[in-house]
C-alpha atoms as a PDB file:
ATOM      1  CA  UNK A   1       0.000   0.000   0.000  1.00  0.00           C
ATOM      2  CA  UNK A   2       1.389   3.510  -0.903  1.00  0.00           C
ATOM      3  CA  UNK A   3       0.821   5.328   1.816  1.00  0.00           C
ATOM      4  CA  UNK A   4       1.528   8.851   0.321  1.00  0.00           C
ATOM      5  CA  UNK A   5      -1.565   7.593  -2.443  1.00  0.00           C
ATOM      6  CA  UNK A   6      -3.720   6.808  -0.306  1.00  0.00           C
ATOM      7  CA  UNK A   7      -3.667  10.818   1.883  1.00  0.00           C
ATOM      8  CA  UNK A   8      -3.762  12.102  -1.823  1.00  0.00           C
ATOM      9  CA  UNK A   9      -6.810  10.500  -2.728  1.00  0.00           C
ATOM     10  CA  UNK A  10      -8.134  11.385   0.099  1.00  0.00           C
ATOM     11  CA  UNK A  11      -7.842  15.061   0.113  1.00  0.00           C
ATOM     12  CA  UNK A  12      -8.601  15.372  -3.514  1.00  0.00           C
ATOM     13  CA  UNK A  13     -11.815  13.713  -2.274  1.00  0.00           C
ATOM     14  CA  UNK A  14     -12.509  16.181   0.326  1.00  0.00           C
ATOM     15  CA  UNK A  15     -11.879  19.442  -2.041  1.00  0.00           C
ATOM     16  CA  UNK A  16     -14.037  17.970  -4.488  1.00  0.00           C
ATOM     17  CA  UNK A  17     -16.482  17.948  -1.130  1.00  0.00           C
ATOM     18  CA  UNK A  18     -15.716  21.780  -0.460  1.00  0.00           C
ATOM     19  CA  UNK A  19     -16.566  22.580  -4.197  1.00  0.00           C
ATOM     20  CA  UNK A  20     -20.008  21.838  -3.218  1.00  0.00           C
ATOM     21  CA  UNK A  21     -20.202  23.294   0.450  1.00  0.00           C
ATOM     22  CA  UNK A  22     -22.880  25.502   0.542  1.00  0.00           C
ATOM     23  CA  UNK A  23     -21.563  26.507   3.989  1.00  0.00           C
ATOM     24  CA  UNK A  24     -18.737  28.836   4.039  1.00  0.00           C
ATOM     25  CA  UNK A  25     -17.055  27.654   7.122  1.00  0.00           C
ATOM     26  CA  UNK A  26     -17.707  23.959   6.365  1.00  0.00           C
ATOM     27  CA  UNK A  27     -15.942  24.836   3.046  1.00  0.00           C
ATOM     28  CA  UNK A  28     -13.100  25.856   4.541  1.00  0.00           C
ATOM     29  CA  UNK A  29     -12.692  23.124   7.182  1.00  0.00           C
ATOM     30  CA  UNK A  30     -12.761  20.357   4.595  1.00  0.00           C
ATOM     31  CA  UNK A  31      -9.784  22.579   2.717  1.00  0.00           C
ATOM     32  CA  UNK A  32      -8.612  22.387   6.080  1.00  0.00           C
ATOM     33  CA  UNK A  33      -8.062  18.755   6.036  1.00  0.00           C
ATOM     34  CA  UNK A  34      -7.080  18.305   2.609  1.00  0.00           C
ATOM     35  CA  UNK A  35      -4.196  20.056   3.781  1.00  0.00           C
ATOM     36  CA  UNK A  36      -3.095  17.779   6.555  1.00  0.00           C
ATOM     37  CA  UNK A  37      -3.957  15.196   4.132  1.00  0.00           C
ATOM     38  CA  UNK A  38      -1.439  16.526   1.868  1.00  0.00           C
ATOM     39  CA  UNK A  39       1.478  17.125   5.259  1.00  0.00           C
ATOM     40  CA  UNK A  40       0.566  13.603   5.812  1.00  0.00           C
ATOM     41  CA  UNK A  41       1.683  12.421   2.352  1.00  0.00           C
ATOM     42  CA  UNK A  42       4.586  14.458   2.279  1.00  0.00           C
ATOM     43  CA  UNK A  43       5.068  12.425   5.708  1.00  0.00           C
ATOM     44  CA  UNK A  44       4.839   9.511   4.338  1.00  0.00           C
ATOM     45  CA  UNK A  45       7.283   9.766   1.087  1.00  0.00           C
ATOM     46  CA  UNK A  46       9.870  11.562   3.248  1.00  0.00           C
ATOM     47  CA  UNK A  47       9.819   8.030   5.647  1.00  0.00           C
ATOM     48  CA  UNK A  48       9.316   5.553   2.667  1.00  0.00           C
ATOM     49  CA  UNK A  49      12.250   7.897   1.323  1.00  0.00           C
ATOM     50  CA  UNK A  50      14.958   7.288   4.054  1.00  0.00           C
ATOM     51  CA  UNK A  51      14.272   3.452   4.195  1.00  0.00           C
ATOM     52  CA  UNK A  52      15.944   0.825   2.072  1.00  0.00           C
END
């Protein structure tokens, strides 16, 4: 399992989500976690990255 695939997919899911918030402030919390979705991919390469 790639883990850095996996966050990506997810936070693509949740700013296609935001695109159809009607709620400004739910809107911005799902860009919210798309974000930490994204830090936690970046996570993830940087680890899979430093083992051999």
């Amino acid at each position: 399992m790639d883990a850095a695939a996996t966050y990506r997919r997810k936070a693509a899911q949740l700013r296609e989500k935001a695109k159809g918030a009607r709620d400004p402030v739910v809107h911005q919390e799902l860009l919210s976690l798309a974000e930490q979705y994204e830090t936690l991919a970046k996570r993830a390469e940087s680890e899979a990255g430093g083992k051999t």
